[in-house]
N, C-alpha and C. Protein backbone atom coordinates (compact mmCIF):
# COMPACT_ATOMS: atom_id res chain seq x y z
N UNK A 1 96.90 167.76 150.17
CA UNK A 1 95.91 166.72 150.37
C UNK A 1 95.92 166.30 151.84
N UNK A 2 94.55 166.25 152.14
CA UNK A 2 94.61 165.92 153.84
C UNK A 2 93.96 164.73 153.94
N UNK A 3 94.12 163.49 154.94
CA UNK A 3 93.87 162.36 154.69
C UNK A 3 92.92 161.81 156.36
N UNK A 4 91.77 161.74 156.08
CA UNK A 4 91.34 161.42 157.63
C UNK A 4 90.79 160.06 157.12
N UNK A 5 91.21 159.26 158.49
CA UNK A 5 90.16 157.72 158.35
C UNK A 5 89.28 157.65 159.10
N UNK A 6 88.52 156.36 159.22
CA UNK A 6 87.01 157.02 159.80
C UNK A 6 87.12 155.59 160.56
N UNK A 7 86.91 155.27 161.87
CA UNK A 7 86.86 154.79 162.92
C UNK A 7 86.02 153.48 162.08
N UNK A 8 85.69 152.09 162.86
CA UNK A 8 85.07 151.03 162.47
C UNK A 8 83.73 151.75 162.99
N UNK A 9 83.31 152.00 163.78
CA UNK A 9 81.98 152.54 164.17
C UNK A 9 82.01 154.43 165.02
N UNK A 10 80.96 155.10 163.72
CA UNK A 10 81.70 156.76 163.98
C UNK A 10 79.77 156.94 164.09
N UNK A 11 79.96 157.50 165.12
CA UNK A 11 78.41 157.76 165.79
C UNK A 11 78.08 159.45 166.12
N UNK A 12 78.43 159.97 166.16
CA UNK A 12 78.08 161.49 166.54
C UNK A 12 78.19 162.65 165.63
N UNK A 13 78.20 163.34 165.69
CA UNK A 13 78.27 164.92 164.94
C UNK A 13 79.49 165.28 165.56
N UNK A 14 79.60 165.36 166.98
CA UNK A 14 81.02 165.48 167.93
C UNK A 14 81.95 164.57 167.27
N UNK A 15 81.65 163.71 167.16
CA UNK A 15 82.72 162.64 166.71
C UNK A 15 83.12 163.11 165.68
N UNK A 16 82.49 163.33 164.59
CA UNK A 16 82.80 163.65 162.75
C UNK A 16 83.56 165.45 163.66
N UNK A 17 83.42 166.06 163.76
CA UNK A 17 83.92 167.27 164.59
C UNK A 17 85.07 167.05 165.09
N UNK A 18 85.39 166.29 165.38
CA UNK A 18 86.84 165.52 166.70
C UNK A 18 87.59 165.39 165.59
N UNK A 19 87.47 164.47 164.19
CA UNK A 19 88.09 163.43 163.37
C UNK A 19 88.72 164.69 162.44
N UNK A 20 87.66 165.60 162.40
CA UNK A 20 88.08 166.77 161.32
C UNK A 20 89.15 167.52 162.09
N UNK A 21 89.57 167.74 163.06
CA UNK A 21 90.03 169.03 163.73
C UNK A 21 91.61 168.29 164.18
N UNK A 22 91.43 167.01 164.21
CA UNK A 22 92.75 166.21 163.95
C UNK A 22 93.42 165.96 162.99
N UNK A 23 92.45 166.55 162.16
CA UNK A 23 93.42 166.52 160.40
C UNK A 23 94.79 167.21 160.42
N UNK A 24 95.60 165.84 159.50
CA UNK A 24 97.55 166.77 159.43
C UNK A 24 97.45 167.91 158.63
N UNK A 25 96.51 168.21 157.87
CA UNK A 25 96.52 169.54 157.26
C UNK A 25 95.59 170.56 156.90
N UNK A 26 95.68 171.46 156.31
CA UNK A 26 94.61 172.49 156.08
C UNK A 26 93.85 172.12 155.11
N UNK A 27 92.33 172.67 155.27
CA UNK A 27 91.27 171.78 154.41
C UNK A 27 90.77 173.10 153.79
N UNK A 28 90.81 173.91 153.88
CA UNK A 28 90.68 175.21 152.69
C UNK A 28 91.81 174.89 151.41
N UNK A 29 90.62 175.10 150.74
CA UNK A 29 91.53 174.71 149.09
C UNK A 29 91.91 173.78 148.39
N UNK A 30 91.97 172.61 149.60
CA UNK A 30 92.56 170.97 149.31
C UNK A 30 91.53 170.18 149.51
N UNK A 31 92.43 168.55 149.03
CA UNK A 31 91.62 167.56 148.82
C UNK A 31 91.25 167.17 149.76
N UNK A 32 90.43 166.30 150.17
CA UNK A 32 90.69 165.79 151.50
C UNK A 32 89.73 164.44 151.12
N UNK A 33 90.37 163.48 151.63
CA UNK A 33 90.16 161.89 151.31
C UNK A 33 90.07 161.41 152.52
N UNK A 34 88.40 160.75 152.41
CA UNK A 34 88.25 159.73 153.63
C UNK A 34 88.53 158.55 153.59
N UNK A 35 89.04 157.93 154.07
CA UNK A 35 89.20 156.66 153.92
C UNK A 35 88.33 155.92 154.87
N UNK A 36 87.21 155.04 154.48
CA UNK A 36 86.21 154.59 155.02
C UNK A 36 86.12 152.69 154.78
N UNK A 37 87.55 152.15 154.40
CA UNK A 37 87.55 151.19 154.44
C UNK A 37 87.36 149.96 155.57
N UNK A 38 87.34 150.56 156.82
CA UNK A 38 87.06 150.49 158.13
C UNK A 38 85.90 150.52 158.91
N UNK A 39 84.85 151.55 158.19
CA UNK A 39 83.91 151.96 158.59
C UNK A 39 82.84 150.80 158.63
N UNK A 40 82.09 150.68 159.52
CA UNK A 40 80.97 149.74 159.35
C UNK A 40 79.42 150.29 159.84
N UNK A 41 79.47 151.23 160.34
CA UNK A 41 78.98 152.07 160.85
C UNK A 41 78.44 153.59 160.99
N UNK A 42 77.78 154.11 160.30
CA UNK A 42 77.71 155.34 160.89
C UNK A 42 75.83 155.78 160.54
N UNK A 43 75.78 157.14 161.25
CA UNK A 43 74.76 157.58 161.09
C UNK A 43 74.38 158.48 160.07
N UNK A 44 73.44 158.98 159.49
CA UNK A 44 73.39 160.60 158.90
C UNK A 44 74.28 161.27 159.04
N UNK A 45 73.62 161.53 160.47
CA UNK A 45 74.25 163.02 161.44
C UNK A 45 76.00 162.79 160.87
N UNK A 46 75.80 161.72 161.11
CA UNK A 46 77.50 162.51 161.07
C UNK A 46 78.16 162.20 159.98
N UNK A 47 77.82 161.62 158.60
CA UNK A 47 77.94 162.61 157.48
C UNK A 47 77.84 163.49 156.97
N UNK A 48 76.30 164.01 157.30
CA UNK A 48 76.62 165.29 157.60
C UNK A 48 77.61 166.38 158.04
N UNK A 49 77.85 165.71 158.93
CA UNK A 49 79.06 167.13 159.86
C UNK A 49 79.90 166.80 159.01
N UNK A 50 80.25 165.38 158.74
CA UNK A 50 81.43 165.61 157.72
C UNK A 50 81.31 166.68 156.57
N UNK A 51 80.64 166.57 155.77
CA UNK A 51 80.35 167.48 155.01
C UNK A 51 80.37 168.96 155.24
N UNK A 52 79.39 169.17 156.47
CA UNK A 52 79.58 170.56 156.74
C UNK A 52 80.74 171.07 157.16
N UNK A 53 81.78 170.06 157.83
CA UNK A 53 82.68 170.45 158.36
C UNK A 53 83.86 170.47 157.48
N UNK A 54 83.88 169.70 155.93
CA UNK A 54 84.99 169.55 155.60
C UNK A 54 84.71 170.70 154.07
N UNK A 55 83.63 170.68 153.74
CA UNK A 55 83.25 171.49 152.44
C UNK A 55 82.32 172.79 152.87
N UNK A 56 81.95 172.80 153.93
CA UNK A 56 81.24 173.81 154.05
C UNK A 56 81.74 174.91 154.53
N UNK A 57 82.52 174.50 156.05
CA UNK A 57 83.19 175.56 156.85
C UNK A 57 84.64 175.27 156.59
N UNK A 58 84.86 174.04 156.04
CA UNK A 58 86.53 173.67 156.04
C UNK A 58 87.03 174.25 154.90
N UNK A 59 85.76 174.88 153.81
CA UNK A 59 86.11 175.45 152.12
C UNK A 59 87.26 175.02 151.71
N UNK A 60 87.29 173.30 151.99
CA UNK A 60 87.97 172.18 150.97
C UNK A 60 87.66 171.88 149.88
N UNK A 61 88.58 172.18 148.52
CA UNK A 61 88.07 171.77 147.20
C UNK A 61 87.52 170.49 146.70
N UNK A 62 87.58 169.62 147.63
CA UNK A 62 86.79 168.41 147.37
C UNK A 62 86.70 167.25 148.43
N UNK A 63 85.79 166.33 148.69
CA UNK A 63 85.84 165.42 149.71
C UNK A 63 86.00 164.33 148.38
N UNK A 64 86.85 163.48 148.75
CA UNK A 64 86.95 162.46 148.14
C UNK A 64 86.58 160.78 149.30
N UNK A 65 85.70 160.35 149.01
CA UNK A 65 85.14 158.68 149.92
C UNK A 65 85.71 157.91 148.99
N UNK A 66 87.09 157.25 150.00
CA UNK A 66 87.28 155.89 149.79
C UNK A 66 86.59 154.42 150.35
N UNK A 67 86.64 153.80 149.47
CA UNK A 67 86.16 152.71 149.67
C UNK A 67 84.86 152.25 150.90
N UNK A 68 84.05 153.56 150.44
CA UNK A 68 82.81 153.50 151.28
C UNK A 68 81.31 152.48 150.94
N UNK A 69 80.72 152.42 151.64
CA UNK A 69 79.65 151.47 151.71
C UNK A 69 78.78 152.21 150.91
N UNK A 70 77.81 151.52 149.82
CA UNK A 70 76.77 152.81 149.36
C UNK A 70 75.72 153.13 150.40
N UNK A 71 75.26 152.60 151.53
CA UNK A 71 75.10 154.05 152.41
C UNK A 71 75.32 155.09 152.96
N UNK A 72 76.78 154.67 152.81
CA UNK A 72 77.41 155.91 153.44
C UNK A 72 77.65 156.93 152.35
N UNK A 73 77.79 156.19 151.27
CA UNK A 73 78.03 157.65 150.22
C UNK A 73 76.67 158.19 149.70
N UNK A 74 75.45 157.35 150.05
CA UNK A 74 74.11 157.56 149.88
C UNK A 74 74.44 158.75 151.18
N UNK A 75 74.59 158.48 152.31
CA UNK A 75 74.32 160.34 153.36
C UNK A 75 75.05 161.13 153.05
N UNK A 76 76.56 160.78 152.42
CA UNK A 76 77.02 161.89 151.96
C UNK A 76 76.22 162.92 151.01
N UNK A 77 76.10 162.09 149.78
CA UNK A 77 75.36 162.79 148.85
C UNK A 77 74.07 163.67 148.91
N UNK A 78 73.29 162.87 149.76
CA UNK A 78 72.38 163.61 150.64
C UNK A 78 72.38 164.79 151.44
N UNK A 79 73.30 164.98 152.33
CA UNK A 79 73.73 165.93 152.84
C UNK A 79 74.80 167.23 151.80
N UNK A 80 75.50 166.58 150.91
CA UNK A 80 75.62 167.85 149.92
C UNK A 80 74.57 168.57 149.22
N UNK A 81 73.93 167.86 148.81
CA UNK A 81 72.56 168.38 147.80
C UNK A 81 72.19 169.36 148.80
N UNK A 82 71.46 168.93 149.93
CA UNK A 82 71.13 169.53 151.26
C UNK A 82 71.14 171.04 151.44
N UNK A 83 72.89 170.99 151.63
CA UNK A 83 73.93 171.81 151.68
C UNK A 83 74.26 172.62 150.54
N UNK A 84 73.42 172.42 149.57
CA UNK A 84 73.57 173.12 148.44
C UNK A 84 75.19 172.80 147.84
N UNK A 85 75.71 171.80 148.21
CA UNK A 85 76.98 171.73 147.51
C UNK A 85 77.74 171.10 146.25
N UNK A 86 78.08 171.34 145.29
CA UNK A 86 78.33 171.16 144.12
C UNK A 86 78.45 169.42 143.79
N UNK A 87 77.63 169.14 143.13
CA UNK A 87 77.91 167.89 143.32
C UNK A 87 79.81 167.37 142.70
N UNK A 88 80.04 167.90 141.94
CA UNK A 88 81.56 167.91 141.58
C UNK A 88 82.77 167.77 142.62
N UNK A 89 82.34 168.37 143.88
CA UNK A 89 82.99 168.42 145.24
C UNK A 89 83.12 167.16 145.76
N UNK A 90 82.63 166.22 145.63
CA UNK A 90 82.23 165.22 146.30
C UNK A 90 82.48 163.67 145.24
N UNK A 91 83.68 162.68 145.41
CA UNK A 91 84.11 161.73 144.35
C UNK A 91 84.14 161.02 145.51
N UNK A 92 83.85 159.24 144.85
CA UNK A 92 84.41 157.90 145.69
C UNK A 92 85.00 157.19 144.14
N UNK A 93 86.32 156.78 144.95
CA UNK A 93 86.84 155.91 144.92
C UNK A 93 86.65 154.73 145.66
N UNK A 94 86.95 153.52 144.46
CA UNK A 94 86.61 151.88 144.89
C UNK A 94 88.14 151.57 145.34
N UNK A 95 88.06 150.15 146.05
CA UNK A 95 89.44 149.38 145.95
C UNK A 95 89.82 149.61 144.96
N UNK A 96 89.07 149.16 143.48
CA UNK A 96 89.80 148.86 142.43
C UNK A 96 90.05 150.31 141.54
N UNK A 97 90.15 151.58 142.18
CA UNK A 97 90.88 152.60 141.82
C UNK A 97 89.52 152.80 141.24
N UNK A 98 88.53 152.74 140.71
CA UNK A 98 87.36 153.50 140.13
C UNK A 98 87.35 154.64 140.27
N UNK A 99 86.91 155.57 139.87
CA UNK A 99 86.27 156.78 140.60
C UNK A 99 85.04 157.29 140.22
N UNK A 100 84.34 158.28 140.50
CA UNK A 100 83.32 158.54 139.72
C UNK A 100 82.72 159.84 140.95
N UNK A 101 82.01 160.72 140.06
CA UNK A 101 82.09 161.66 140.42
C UNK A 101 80.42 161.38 141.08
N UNK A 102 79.68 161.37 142.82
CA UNK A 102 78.83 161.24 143.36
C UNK A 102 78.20 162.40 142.94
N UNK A 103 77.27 161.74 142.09
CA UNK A 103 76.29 162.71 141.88
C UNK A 103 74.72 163.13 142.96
N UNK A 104 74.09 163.70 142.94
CA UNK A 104 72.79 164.00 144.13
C UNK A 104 71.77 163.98 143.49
């Protein structure tokens, strides 16, 4: 399981690119959990890259969004469908441990 957090304000495609490539571990095969409890901020674009970068080219078995804003899991989801990517790939978790599988 690889664990990236996401800055209070994450603005670029470079940026989501930077955040991924600093990950403590390998994202082929594994989980990988954002933690977005921080986040207040972001654009498309760079959910996107997240996506492309963590399920697309990273061929991580799943992105898991913590405690994200529903816009932000609104571009995620967006950008998987997009991406043709399984919606199953893609779960948020709440504070209160919820989960639920983001559907597109």
């Amino acid at each position: 399981m690889t664990e990236l957090t996401l800055p209070r304000l994450a603005g670029s495609r470079s940026a989501a690119r930077s955040l991924v490539r600093q990950a403590d571990g390998p994202l082929e095969g594994g989980i990988v959990i954002v933690d977005c409890r921080e986040l207040r901020s972001a654009p498309p674009s760079f959910a996107d890259e997240l996506v492309k970068a963590i399920l697309v080219e990273g061929c991580a078995a799943s992105l898991t969004l913590r405690d994200a804003s529903e816009e932000f899991i609104r571009y995620v989801r967006e950008s998987a469908a997009s991406r043709k990517v399984p919606a199953g790939k893609v779960d948020v978790v709440t504070a209160l441990g919820q989960s639920g599988i983001a559907a597109s």
